[in-house]
N, C-alpha and C. Protein backbone atom coordinates (compact mmCIF):
# COMPACT_ATOMS: atom_id res chain seq x y z
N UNK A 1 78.51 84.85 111.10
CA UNK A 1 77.27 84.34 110.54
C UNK A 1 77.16 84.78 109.08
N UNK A 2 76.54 83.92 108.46
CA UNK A 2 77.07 84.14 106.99
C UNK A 2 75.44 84.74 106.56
N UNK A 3 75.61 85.77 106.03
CA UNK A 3 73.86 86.11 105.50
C UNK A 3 73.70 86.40 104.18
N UNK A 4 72.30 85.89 103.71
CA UNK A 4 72.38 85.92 102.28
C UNK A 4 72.04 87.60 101.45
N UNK A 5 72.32 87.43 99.96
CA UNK A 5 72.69 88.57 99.79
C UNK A 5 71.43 89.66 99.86
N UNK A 6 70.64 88.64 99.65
CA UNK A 6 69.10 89.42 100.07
C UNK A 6 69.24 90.38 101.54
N UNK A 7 69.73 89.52 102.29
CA UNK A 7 70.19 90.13 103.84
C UNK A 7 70.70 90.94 104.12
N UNK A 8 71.93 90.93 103.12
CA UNK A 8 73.03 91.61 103.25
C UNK A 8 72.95 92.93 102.59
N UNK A 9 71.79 93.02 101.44
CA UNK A 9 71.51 94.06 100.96
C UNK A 9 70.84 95.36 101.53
N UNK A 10 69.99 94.41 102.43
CA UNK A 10 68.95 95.27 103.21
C UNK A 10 69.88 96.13 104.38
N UNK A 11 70.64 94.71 105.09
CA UNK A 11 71.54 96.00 105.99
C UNK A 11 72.43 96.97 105.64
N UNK A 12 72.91 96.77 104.35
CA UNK A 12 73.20 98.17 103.69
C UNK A 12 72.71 99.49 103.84
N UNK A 13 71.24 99.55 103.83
CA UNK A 13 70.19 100.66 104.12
C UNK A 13 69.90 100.75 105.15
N UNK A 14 69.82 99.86 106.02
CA UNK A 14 68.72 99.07 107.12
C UNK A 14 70.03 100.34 108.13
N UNK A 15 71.07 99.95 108.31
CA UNK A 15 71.93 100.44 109.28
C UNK A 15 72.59 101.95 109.07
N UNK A 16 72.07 102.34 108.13
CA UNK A 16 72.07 104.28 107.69
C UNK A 16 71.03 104.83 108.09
N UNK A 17 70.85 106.48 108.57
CA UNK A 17 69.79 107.09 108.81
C UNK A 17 69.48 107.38 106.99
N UNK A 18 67.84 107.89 107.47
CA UNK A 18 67.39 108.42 106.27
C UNK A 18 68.25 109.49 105.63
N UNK A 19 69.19 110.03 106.49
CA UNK A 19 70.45 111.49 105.94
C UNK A 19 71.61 110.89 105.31
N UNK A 20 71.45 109.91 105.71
CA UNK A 20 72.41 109.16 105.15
C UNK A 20 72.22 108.32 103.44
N UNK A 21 71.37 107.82 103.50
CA UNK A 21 71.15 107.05 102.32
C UNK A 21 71.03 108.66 100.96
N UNK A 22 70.15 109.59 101.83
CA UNK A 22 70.23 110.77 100.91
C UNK A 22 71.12 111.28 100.13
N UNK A 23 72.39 111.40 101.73
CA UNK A 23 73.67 111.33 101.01
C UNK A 23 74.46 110.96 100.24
N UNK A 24 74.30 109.90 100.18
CA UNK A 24 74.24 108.53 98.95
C UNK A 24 74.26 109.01 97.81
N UNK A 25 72.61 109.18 97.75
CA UNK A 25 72.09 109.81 96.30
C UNK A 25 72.64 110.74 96.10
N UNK A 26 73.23 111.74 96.72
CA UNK A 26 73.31 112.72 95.78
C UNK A 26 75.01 112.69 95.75
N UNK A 27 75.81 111.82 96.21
CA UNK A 27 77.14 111.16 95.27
C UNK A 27 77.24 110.59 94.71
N UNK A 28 76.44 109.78 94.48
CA UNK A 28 75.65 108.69 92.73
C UNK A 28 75.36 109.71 92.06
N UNK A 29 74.70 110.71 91.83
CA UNK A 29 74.34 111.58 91.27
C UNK A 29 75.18 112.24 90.55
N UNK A 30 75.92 112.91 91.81
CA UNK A 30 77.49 113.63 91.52
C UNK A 30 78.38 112.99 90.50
N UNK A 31 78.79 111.38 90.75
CA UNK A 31 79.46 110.84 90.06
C UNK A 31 78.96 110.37 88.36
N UNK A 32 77.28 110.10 88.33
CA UNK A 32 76.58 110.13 87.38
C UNK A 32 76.66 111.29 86.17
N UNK A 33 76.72 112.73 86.81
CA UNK A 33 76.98 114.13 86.14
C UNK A 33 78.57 113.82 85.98
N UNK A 34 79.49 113.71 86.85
CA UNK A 34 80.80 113.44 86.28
C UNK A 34 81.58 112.79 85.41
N UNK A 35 80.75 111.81 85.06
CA UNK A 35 81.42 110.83 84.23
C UNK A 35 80.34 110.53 83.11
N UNK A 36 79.19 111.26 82.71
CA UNK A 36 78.48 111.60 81.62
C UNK A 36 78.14 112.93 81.34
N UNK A 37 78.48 113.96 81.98
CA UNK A 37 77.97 115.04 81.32
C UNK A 37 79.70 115.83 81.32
N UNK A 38 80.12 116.16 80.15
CA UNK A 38 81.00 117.28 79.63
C UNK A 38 80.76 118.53 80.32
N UNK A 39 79.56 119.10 80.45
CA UNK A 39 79.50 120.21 80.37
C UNK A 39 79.73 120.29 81.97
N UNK A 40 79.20 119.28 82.87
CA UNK A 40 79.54 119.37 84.02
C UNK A 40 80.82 119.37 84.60
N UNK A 41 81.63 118.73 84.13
CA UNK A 41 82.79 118.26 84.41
C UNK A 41 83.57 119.39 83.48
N UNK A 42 83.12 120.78 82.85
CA UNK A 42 84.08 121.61 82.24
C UNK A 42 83.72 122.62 83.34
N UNK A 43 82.55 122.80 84.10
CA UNK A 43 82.14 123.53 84.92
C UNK A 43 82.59 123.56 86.19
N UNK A 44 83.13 122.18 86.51
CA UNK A 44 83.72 122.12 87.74
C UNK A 44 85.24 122.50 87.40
N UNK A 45 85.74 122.33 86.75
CA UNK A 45 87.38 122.94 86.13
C UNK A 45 87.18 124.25 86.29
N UNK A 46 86.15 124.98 86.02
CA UNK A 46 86.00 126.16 85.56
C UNK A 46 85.84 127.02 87.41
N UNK A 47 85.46 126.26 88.04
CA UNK A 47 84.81 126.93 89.21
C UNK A 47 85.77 125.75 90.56
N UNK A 48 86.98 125.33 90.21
CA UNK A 48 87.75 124.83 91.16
C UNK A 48 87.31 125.29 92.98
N UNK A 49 87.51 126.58 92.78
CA UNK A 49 87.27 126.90 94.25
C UNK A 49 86.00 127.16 94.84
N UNK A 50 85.30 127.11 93.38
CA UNK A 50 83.52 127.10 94.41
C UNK A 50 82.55 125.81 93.50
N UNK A 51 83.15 124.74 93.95
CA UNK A 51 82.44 123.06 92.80
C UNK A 51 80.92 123.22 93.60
N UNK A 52 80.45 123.39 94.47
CA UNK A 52 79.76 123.41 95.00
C UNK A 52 78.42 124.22 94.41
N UNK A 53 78.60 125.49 94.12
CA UNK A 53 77.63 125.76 93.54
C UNK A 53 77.65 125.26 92.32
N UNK A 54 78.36 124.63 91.29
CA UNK A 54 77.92 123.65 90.06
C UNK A 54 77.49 122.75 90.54
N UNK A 55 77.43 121.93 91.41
CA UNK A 55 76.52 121.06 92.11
C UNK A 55 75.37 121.18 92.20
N UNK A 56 75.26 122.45 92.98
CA UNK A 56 73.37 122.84 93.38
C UNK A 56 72.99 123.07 92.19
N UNK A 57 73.77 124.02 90.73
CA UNK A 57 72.69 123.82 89.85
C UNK A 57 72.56 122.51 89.36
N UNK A 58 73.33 122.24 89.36
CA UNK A 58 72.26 120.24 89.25
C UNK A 58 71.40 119.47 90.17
N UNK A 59 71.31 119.86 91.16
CA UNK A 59 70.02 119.93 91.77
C UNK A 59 71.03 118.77 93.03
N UNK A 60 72.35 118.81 93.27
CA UNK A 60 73.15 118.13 93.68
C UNK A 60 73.53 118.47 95.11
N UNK A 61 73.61 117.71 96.33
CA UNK A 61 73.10 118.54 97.19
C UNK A 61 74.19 118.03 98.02
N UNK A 62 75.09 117.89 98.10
CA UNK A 62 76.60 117.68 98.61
C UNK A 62 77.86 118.24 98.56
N UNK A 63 78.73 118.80 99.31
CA UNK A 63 79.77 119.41 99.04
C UNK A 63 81.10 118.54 98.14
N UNK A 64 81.17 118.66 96.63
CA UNK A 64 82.43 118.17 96.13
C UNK A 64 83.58 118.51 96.70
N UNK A 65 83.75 119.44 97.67
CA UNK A 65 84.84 119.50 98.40
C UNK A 65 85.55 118.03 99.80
N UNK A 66 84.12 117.66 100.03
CA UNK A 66 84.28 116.46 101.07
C UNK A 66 84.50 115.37 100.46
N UNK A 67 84.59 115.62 99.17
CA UNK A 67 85.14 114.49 97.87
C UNK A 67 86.09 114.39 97.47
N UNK A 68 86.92 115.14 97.44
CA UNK A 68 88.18 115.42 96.37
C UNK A 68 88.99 114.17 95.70
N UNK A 69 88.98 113.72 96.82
CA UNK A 69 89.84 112.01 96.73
C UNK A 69 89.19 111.35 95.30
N UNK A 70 88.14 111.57 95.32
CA UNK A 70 86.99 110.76 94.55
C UNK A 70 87.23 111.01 93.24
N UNK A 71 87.10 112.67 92.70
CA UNK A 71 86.96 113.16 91.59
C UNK A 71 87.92 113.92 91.00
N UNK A 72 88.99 114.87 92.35
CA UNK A 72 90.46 115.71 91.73
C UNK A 72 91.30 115.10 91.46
N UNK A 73 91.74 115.04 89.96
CA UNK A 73 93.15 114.83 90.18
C UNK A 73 94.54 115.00 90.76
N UNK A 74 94.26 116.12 91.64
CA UNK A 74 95.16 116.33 92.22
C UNK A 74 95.14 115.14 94.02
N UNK A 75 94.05 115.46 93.80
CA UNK A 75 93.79 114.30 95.25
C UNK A 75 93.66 112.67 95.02
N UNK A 76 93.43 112.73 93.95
CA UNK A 76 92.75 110.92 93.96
C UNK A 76 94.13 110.00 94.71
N UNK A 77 95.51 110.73 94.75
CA UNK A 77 96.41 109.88 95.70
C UNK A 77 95.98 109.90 97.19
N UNK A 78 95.43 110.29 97.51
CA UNK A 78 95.30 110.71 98.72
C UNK A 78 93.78 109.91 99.43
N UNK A 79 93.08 109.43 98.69
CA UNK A 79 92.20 108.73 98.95
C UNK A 79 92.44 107.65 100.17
N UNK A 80 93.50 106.76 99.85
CA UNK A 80 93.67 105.98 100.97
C UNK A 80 94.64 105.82 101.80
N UNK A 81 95.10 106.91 102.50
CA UNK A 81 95.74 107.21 103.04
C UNK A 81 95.61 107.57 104.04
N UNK A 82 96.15 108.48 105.34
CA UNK A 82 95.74 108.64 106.92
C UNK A 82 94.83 110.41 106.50
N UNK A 83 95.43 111.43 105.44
CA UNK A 83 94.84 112.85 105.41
C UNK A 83 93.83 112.21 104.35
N UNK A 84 93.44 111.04 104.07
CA UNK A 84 91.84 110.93 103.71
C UNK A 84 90.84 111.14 104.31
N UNK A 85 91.17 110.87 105.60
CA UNK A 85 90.14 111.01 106.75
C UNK A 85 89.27 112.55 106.81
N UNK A 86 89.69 113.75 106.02
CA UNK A 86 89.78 114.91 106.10
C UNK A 86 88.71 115.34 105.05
N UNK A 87 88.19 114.13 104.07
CA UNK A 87 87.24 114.43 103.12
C UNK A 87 86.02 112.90 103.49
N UNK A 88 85.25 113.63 104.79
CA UNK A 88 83.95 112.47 105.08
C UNK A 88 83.21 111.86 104.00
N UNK A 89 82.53 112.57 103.06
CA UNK A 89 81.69 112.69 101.60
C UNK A 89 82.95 110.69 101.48
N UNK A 90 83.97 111.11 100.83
CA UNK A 90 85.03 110.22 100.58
C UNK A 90 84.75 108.80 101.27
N UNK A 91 84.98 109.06 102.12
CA UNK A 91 84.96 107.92 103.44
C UNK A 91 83.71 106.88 102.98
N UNK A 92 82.09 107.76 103.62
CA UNK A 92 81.04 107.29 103.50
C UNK A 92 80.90 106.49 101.73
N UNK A 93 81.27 107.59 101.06
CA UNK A 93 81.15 106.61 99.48
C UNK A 93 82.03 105.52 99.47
N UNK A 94 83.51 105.26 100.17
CA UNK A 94 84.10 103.94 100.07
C UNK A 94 83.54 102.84 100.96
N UNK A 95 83.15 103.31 101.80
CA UNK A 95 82.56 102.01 102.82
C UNK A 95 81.30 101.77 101.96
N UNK A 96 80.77 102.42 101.12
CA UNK A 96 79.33 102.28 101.08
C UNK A 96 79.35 101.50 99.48
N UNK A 97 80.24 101.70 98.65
CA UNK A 97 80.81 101.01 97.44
C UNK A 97 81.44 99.77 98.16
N UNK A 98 82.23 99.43 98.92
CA UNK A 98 83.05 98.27 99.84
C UNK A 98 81.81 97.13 100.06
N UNK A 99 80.59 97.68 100.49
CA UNK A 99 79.56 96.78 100.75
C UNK A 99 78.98 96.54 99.61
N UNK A 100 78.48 97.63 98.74
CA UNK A 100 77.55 96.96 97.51
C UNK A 100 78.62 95.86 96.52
N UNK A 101 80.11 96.24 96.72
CA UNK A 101 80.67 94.91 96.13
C UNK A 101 81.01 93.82 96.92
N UNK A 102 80.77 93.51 98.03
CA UNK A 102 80.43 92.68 98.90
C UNK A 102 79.16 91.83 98.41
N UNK A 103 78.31 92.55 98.31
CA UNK A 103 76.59 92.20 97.84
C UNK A 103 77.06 91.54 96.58
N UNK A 104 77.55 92.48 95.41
CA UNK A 104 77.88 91.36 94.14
C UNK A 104 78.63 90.23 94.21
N UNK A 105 79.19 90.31 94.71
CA UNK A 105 80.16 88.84 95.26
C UNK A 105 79.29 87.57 96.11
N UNK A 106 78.46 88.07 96.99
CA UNK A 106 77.33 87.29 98.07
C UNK A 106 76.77 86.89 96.64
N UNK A 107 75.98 87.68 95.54
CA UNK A 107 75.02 87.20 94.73
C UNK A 107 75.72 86.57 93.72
N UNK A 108 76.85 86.41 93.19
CA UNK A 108 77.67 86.01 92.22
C UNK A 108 77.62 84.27 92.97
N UNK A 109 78.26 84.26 94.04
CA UNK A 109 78.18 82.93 94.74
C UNK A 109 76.79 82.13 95.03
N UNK A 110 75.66 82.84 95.47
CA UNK A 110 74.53 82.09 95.88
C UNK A 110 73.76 81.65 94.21
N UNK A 111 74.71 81.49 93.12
CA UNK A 111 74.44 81.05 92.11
C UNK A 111 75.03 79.51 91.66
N UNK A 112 76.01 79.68 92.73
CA UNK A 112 76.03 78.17 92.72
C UNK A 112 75.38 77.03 92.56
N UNK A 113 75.64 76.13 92.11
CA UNK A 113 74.38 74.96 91.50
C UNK A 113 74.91 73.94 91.46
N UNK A 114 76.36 73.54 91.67
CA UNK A 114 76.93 72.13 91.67
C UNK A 114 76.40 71.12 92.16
N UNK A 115 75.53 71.54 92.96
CA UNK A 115 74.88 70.48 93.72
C UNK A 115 73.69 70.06 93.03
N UNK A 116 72.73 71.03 92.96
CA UNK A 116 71.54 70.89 92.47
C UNK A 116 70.99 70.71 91.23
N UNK A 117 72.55 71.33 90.39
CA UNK A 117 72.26 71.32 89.02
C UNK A 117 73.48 71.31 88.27
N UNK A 118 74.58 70.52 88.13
CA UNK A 118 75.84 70.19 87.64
C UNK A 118 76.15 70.86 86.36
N UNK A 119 74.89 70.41 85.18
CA UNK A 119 75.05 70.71 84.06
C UNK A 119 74.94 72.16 83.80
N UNK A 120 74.15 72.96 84.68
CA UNK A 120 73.47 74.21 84.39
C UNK A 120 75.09 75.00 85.02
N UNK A 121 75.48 74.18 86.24
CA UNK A 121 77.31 74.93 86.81
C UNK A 121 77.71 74.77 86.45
N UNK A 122 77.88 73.92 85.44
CA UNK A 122 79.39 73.67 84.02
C UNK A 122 79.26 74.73 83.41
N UNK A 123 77.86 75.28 82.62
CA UNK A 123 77.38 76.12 81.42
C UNK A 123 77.91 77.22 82.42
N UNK A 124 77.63 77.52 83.40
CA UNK A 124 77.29 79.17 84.49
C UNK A 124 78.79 79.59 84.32
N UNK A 125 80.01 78.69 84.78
CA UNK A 125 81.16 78.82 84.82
C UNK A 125 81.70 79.28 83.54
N UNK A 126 81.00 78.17 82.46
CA UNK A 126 81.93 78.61 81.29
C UNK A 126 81.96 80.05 80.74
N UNK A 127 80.16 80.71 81.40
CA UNK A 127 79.68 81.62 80.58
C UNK A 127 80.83 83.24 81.56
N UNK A 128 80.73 82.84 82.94
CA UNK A 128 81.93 83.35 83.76
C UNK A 128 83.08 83.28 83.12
N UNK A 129 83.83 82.50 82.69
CA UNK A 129 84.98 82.72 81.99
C UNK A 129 85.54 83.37 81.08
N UNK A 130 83.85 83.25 80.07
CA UNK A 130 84.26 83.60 78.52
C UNK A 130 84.24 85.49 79.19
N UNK A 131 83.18 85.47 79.59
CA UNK A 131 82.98 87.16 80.53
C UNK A 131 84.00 87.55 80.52
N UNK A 132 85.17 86.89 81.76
CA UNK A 132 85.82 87.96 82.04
C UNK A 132 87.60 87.48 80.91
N UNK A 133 87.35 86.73 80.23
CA UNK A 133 88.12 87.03 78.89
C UNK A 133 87.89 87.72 77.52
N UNK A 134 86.53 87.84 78.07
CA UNK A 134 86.13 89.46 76.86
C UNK A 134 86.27 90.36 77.75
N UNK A 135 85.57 90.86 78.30
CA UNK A 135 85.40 91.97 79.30
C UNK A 135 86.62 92.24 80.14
N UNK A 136 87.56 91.80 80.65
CA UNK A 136 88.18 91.88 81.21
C UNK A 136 87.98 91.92 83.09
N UNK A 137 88.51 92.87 83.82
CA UNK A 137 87.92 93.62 84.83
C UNK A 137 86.42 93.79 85.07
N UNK A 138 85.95 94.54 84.02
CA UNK A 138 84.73 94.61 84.04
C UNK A 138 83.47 93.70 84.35
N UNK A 139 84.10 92.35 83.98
CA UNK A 139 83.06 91.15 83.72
C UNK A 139 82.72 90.59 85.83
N UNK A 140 83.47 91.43 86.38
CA UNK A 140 83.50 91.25 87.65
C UNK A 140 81.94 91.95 88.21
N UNK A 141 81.21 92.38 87.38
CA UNK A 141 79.91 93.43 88.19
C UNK A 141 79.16 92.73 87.07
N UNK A 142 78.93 91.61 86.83
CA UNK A 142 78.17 90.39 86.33
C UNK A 142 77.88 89.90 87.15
N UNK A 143 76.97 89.49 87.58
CA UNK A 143 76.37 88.57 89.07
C UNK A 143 75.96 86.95 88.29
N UNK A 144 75.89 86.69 87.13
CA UNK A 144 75.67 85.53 86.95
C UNK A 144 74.17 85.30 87.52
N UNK A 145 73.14 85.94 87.47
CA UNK A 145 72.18 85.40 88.49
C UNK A 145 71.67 83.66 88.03
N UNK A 146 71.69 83.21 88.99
CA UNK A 146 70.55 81.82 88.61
C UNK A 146 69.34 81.94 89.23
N UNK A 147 67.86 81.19 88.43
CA UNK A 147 66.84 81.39 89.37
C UNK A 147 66.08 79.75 89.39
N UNK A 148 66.99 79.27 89.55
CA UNK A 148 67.30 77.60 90.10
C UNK A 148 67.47 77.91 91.95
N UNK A 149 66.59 76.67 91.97
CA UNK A 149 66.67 77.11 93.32
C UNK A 149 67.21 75.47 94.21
N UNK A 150 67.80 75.23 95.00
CA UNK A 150 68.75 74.39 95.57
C UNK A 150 67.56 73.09 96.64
């Protein structure tokens, strides 16, 4: 059954406990401090065998150890593999990234308009194209929204 992305968004949340979505947050978080703050990411180098308490002082409430795949270089091979299974934190953030780009893809499509609006899906496409020949890769977490409705 095919559900729209409105739908599809909600069971994202809808089918996690409240410990769960928490969890969430505070590996958005994690990854947020990792990939903008220096000082965090010199702190975790600095404290290899205890990342965890640089965590809590960021008010970060997850073990970077159930991560490694995610953020060590020494592990990021190991992410998808059978001894991935061994870092949960890991797991839950790929299934849980697997769906929200699921969701961009559901919303990228329910922008379709060929039908309803030809001229406006000529322009939508072209503006898709030029995207991801500037942008490259990137131009892929563009949803194109339309608010044409069918």
């Amino acid at each position: 059954m095919a559900h729209s992305a409105k739908e599809h968004y909600r069971q994202i949340f809808n089918r996690r406990t409240p410990g769960e979505v928490r969890t969430l947050a505070h590996i958005k978080r994690f990854f947020e401090c990792f990939l903008g703050d220096a000082g965090f990411r010199s702190a975790l180098s600095e404290n290899l065998d205890n990342p965890r308490s640089v965590a809590a002082r960021y008010g970060i409430e997850v073990d970077p150890m159930e991560m490694l795949p995610l953020w060590h270089s020494s592990y990021l091979k190991s992410d998808r593999k059978p001894e991935g299974a061994s870092w949960p934190l890991a797991l839950a953030w790929r299934e849980y990234i697997g769906e929200m780009v699921r969701n961009r893809d559901l919303l990228r499509d329910e922008g379709n308009m060929s039908v309803a609006a030809p001229r406006f899906h000529a322009w939508r496409e072209r503006q898709m194209r030029r995207c991801e020949d500037v942008l490259g890769d990137c131009s892929k977490s563009i949803t194109h929204p339309s608010l044409l409705s069918s």
